[in-house]
C-alpha atoms as a PDB file:
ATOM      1  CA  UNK A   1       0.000   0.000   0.000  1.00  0.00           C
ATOM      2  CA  UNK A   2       2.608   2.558   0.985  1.00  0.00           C
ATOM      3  CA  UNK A   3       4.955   2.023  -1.648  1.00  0.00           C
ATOM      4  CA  UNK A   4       2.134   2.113  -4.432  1.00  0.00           C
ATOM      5  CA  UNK A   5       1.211   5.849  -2.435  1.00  0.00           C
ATOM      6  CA  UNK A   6       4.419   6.767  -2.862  1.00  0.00           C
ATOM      7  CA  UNK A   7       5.110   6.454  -6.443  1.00  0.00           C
ATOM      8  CA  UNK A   8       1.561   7.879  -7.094  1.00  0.00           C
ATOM      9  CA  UNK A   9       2.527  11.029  -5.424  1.00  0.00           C
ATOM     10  CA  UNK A  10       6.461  11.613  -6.573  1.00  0.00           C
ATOM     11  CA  UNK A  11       7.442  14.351  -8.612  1.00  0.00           C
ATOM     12  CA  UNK A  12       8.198  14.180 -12.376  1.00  0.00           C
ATOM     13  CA  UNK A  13       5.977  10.535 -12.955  1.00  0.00           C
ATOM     14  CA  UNK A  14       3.813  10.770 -16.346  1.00  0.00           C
ATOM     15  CA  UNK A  15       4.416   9.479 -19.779  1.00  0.00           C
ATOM     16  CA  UNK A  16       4.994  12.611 -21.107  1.00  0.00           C
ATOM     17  CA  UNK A  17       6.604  15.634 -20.433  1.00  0.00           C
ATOM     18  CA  UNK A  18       3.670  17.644 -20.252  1.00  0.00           C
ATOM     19  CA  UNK A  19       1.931  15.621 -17.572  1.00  0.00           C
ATOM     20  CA  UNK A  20       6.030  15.367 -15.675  1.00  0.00           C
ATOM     21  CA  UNK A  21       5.819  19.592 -15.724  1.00  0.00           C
ATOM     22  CA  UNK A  22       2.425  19.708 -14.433  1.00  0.00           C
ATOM     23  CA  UNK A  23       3.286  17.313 -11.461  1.00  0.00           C
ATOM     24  CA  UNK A  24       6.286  18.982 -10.458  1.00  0.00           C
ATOM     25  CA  UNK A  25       4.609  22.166 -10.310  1.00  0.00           C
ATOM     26  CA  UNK A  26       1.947  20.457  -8.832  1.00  0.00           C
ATOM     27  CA  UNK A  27       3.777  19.050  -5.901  1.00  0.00           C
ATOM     28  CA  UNK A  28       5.633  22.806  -5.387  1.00  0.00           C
ATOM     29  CA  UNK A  29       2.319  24.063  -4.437  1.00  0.00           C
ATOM     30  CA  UNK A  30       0.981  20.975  -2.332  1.00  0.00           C
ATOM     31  CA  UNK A  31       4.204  22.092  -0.295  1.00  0.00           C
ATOM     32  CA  UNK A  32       4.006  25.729  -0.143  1.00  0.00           C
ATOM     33  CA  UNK A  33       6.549  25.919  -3.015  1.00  0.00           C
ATOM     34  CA  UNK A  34       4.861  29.117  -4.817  1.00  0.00           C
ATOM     35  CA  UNK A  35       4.407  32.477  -2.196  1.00  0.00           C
ATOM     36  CA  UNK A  36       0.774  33.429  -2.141  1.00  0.00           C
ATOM     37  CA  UNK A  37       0.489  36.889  -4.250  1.00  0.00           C
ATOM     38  CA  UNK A  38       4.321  36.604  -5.688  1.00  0.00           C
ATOM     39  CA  UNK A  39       3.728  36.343  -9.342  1.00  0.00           C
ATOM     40  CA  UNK A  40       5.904  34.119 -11.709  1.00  0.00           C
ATOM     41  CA  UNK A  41       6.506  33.831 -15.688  1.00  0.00           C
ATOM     42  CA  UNK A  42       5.557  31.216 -17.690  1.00  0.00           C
ATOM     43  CA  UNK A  43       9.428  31.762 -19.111  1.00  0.00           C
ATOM     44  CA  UNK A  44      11.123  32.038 -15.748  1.00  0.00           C
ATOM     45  CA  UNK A  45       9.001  28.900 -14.544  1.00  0.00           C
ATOM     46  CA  UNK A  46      10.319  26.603 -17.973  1.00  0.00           C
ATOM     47  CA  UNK A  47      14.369  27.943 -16.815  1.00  0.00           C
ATOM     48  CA  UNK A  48      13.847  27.299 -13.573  1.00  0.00           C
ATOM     49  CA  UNK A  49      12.757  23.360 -14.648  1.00  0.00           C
ATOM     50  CA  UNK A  50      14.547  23.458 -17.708  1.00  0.00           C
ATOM     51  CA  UNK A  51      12.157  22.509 -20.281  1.00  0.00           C
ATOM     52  CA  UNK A  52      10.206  24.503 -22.858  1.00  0.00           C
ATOM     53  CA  UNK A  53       7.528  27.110 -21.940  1.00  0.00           C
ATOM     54  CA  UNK A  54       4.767  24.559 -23.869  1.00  0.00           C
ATOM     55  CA  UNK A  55       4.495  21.819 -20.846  1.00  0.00           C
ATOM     56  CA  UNK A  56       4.575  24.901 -18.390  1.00  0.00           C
ATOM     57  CA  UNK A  57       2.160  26.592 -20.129  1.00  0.00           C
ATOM     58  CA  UNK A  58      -0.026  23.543 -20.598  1.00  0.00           C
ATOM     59  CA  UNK A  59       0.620  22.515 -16.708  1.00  0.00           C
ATOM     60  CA  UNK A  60      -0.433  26.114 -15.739  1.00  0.00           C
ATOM     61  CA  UNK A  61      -3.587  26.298 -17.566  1.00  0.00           C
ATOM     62  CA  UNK A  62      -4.619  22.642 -16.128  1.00  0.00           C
ATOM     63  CA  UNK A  63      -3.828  24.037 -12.488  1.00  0.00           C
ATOM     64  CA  UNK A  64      -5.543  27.726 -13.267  1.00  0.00           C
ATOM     65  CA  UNK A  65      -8.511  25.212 -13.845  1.00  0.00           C
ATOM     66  CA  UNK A  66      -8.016  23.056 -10.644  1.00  0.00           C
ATOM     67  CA  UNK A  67      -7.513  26.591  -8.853  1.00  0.00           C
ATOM     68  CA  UNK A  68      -4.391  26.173  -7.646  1.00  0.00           C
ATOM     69  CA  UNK A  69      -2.716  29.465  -9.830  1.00  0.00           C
ATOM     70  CA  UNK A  70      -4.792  32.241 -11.157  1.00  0.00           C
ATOM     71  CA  UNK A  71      -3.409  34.614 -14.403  1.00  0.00           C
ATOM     72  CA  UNK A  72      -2.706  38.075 -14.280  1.00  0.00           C
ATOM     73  CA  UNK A  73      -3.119  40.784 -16.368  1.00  0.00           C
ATOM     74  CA  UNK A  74       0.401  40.954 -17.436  1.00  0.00           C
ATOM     75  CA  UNK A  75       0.965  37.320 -18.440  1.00  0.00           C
ATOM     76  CA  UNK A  76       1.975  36.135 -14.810  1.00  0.00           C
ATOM     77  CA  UNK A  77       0.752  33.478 -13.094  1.00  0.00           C
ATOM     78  CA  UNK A  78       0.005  33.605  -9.009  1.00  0.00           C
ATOM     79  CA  UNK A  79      -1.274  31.965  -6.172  1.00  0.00           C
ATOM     80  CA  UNK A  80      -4.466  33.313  -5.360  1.00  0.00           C
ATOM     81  CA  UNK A  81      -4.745  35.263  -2.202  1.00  0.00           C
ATOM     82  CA  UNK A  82      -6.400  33.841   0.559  1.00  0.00           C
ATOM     83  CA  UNK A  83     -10.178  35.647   1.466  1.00  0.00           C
ATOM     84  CA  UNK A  84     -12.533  34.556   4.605  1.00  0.00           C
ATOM     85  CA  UNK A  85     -15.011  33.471   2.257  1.00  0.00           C
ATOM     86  CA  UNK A  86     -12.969  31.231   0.445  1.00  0.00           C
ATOM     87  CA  UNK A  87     -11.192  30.024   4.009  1.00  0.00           C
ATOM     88  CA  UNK A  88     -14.398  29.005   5.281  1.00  0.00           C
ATOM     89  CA  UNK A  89     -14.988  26.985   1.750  1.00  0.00           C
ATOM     90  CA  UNK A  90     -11.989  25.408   2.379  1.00  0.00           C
ATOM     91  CA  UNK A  91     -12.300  24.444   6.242  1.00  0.00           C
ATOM     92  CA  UNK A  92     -16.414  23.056   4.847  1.00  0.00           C
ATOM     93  CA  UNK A  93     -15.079  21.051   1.779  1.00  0.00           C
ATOM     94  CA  UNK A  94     -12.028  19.253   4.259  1.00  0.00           C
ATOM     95  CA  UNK A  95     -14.153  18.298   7.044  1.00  0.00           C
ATOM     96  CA  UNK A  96     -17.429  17.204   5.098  1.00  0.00           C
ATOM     97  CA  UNK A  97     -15.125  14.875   2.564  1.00  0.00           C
ATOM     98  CA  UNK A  98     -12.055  13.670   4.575  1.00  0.00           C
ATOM     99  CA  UNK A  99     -13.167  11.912   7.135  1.00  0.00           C
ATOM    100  CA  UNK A 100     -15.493   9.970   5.176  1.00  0.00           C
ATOM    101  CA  UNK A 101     -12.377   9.036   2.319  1.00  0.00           C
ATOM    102  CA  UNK A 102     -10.929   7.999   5.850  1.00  0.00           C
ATOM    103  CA  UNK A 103     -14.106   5.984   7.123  1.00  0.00           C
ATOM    104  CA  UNK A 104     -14.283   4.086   3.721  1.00  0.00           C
ATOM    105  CA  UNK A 105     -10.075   3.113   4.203  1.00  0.00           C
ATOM    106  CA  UNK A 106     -10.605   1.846   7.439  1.00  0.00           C
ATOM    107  CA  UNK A 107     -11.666  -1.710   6.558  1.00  0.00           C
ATOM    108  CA  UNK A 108      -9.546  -1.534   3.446  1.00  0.00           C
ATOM    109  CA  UNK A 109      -6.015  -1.303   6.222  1.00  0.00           C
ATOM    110  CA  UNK A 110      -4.275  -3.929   6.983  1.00  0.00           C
ATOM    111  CA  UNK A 111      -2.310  -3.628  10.837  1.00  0.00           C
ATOM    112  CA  UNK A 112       0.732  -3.371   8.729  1.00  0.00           C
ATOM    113  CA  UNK A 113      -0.969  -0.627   6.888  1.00  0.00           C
ATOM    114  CA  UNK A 114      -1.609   1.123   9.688  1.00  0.00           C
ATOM    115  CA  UNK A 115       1.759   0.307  11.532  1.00  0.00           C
ATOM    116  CA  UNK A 116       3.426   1.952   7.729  1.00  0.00           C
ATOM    117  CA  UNK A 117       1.445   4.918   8.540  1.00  0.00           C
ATOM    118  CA  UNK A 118       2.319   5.271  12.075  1.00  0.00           C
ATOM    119  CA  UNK A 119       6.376   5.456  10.858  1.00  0.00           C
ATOM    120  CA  UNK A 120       4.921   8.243   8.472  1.00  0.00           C
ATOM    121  CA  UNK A 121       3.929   9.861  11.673  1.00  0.00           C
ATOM    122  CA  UNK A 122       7.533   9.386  13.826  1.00  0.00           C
ATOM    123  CA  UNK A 123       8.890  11.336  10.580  1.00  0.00           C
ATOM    124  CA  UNK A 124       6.089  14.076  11.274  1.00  0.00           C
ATOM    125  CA  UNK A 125       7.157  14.172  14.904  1.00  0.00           C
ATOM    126  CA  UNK A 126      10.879  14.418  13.763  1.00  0.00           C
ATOM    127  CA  UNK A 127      10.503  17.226  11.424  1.00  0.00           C
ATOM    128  CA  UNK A 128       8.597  19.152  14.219  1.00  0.00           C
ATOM    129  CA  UNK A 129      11.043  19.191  17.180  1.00  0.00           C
ATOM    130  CA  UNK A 130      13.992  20.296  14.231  1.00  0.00           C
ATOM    131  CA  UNK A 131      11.264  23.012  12.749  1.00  0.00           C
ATOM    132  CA  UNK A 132      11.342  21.411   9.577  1.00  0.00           C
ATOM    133  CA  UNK A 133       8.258  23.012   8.217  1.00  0.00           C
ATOM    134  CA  UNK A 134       8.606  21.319   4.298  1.00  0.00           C
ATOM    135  CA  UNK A 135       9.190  18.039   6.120  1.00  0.00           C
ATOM    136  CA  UNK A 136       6.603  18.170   8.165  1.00  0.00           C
ATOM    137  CA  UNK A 137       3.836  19.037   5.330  1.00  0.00           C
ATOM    138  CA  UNK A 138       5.337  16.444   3.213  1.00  0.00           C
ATOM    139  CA  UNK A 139       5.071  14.230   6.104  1.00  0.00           C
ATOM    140  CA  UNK A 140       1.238  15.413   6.759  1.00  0.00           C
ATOM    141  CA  UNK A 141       0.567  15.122   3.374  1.00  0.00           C
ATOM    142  CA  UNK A 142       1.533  11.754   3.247  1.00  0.00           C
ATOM    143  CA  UNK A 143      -0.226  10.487   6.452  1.00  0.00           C
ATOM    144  CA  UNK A 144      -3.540  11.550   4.759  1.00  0.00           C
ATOM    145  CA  UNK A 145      -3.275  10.699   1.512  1.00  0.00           C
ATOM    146  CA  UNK A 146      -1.707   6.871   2.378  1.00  0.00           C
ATOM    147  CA  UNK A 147      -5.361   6.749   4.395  1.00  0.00           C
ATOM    148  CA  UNK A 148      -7.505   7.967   1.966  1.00  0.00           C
ATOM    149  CA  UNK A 149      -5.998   6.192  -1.317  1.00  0.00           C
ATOM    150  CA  UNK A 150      -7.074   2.924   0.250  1.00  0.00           C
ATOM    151  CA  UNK A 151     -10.682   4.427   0.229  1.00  0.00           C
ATOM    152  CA  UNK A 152     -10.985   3.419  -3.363  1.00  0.00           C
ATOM    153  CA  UNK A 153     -13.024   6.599  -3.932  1.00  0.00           C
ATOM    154  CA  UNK A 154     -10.930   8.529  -6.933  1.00  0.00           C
ATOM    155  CA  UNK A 155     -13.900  11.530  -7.153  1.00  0.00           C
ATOM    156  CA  UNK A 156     -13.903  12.133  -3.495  1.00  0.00           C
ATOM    157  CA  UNK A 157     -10.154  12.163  -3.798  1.00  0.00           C
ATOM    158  CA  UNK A 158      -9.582  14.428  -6.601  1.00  0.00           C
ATOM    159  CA  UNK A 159     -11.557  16.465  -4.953  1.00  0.00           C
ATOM    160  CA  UNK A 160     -10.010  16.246  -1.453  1.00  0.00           C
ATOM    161  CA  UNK A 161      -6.783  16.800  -3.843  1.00  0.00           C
ATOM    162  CA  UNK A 162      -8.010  20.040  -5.719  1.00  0.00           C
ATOM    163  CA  UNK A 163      -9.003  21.189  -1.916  1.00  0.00           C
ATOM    164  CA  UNK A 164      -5.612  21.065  -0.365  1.00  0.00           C
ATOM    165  CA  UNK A 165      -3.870  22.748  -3.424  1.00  0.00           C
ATOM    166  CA  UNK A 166      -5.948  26.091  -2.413  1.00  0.00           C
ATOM    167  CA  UNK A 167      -4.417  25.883   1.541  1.00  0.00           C
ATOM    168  CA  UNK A 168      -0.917  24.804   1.045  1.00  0.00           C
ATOM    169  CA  UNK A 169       0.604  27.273   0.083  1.00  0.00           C
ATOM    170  CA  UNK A 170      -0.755  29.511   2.916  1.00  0.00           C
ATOM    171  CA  UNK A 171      -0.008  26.762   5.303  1.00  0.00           C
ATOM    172  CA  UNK A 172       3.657  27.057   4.567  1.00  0.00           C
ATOM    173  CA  UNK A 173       3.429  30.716   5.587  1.00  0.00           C
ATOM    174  CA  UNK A 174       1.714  30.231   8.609  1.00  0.00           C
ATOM    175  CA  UNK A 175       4.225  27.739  10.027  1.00  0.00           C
ATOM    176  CA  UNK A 176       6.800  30.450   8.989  1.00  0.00           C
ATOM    177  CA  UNK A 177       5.216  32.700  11.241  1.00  0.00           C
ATOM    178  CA  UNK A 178       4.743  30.742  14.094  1.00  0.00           C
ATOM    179  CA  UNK A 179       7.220  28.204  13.735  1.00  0.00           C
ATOM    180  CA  UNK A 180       6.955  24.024  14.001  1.00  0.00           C
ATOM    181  CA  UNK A 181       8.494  23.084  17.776  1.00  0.00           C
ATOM    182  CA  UNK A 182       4.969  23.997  19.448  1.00  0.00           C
ATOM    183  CA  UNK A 183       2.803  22.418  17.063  1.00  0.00           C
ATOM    184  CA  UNK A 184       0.618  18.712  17.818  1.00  0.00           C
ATOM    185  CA  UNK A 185      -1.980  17.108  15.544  1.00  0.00           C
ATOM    186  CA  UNK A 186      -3.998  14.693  15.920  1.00  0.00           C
ATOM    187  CA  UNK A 187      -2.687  11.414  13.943  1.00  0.00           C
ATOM    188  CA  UNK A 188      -2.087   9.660  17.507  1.00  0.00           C
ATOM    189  CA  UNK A 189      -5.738   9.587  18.100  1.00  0.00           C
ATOM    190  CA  UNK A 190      -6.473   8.662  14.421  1.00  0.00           C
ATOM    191  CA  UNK A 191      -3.931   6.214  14.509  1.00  0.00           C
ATOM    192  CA  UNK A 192      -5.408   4.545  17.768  1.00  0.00           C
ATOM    193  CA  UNK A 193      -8.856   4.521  15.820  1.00  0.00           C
ATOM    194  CA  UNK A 194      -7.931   2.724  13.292  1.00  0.00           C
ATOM    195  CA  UNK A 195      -6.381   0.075  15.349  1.00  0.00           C
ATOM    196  CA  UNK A 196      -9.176  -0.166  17.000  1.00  0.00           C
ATOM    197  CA  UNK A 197     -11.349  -0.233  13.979  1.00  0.00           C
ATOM    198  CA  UNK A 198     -13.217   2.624  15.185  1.00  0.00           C
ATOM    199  CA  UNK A 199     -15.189   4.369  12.606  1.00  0.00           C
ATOM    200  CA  UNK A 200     -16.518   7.445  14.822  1.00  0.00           C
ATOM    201  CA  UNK A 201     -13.407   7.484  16.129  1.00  0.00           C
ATOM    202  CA  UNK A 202     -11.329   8.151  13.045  1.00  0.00           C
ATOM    203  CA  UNK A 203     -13.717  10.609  11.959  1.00  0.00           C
ATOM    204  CA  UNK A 204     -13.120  12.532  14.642  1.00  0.00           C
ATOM    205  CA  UNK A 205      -9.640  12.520  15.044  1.00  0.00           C
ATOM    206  CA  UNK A 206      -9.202  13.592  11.394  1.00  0.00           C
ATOM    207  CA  UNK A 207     -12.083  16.458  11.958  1.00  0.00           C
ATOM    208  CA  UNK A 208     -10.453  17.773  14.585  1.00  0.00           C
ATOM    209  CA  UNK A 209      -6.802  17.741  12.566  1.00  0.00           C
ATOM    210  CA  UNK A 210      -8.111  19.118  10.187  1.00  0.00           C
ATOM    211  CA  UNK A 211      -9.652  22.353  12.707  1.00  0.00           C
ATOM    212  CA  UNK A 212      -6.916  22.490  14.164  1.00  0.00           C
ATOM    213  CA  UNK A 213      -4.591  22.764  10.990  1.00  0.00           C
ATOM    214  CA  UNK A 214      -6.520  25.089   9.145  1.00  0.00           C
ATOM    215  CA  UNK A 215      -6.601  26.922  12.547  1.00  0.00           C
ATOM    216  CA  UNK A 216      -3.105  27.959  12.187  1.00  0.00           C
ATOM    217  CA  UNK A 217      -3.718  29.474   8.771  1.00  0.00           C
ATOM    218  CA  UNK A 218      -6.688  31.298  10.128  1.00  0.00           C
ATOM    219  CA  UNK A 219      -4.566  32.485  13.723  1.00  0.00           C
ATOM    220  CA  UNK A 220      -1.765  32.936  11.457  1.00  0.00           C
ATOM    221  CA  UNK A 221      -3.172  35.045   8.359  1.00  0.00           C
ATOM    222  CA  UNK A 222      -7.254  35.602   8.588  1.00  0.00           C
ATOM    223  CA  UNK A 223      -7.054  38.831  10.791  1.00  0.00           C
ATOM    224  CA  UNK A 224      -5.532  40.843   7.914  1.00  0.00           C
ATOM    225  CA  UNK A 225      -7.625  39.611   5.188  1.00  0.00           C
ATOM    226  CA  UNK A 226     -11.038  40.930   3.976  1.00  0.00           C
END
């Protein structure tokens, strides 16, 4: 199971170039790769991976389309800025569809599933205590998506998928602010659930992960916005 998650989620996999651009740019902003409101060329983009501009044009439109990047004006291509309204979509759309892709893995994880996913999380608590704030997404990211893939549920996924591009970048900044070394989740308590085969259980834990990440963004960066 984990290995299969793995390779699904690596950077550069496709059978062509244009779908190897797309993921790579794809994974930058899963990871808070791109700055929220720091615009980007389509020609700087292609030197900076050194390919053409066609894939990075083609990967940009697909991701203007999932949301992810907007276009400006002047040709360059941005994060979009984060507004209350669209916070509070984001906070809806996790907690109404992730912990039922995590409620449909449950009888789909084996114990060594679950003990594959519990390493995922000593990595998590690793990159915390040495404020590794990339590490620790990538390690987040991970712990949910090795749980949900086993749902078998590819719309509710590609959606859950679409729904973290529009946070992560802002999530990066709001560990910048407030750093990694004080920071807990909740994977213990999901991780106990699913040993227990606990169905309420794990849809609590990851409800309440999932309030209490996009809590940070909202401590971290809501009181400026409009």
């Amino acid at each position: 199971m984990a290995e299969r998650v793995l390779n699904s989620q690596a950077g550069g996999i496709g059978s062509t170039a244009h779908e190897a651009v797309y993921r790579r740019l794809r994974e930058r902003i899963f990871f808070g790769g791109f700055l929220p409101g720091h615009a980007v060329t389509l020609r700087g983009l292609a030197e900076e991976l050194g390919v053409s501009p066609m894939p990075v044009r083609e990967a940009v439109r697909r991701l203007i389309a999932e949301r992810a990047l907007a276009m400006q004006g002047n040709g360059r291509v941005v994060v979009p800025l984060m507004t209350r309204d669209k916070f509070e979509q984001v906070l809806f759309a996790r907690a109404a569809l992730e912990p039922e892709l995590a409620a449909r893995a449950l009888s789909r994880l084996s114990p060594a599933d679950i003990e594959v996913v519990a390493q995922v999380d000593d990595d998590i608590d690793s990159a915390l205590l040495n404020g590794d704030a990339e590490g620790y997404m990538r390690g987040n990211f991970r712990f949910h998506f090795m749980i949900y893939r086993q749902a078998e549920a590819d719309m509710l996924l590609g959606l859950v998928e679409s729904v973290w591009l529009q946070f992560g970048p802002f999530m990066r900044m709001a560990y910048g602010r407030i750093g990694t070394q004080g920071l807990e989740d909740h994977h213990q308590a999901a991780l106990e659930a699913m040993r227990r085969r606990d169905e309420a259980g794990l849809r609590a834990a990851i409800r309440a992960d999932i309030g209490q990440g996009m809590g940070f963004i909202g401590d971290a960066m809501l009181s400026p916005l409009q």
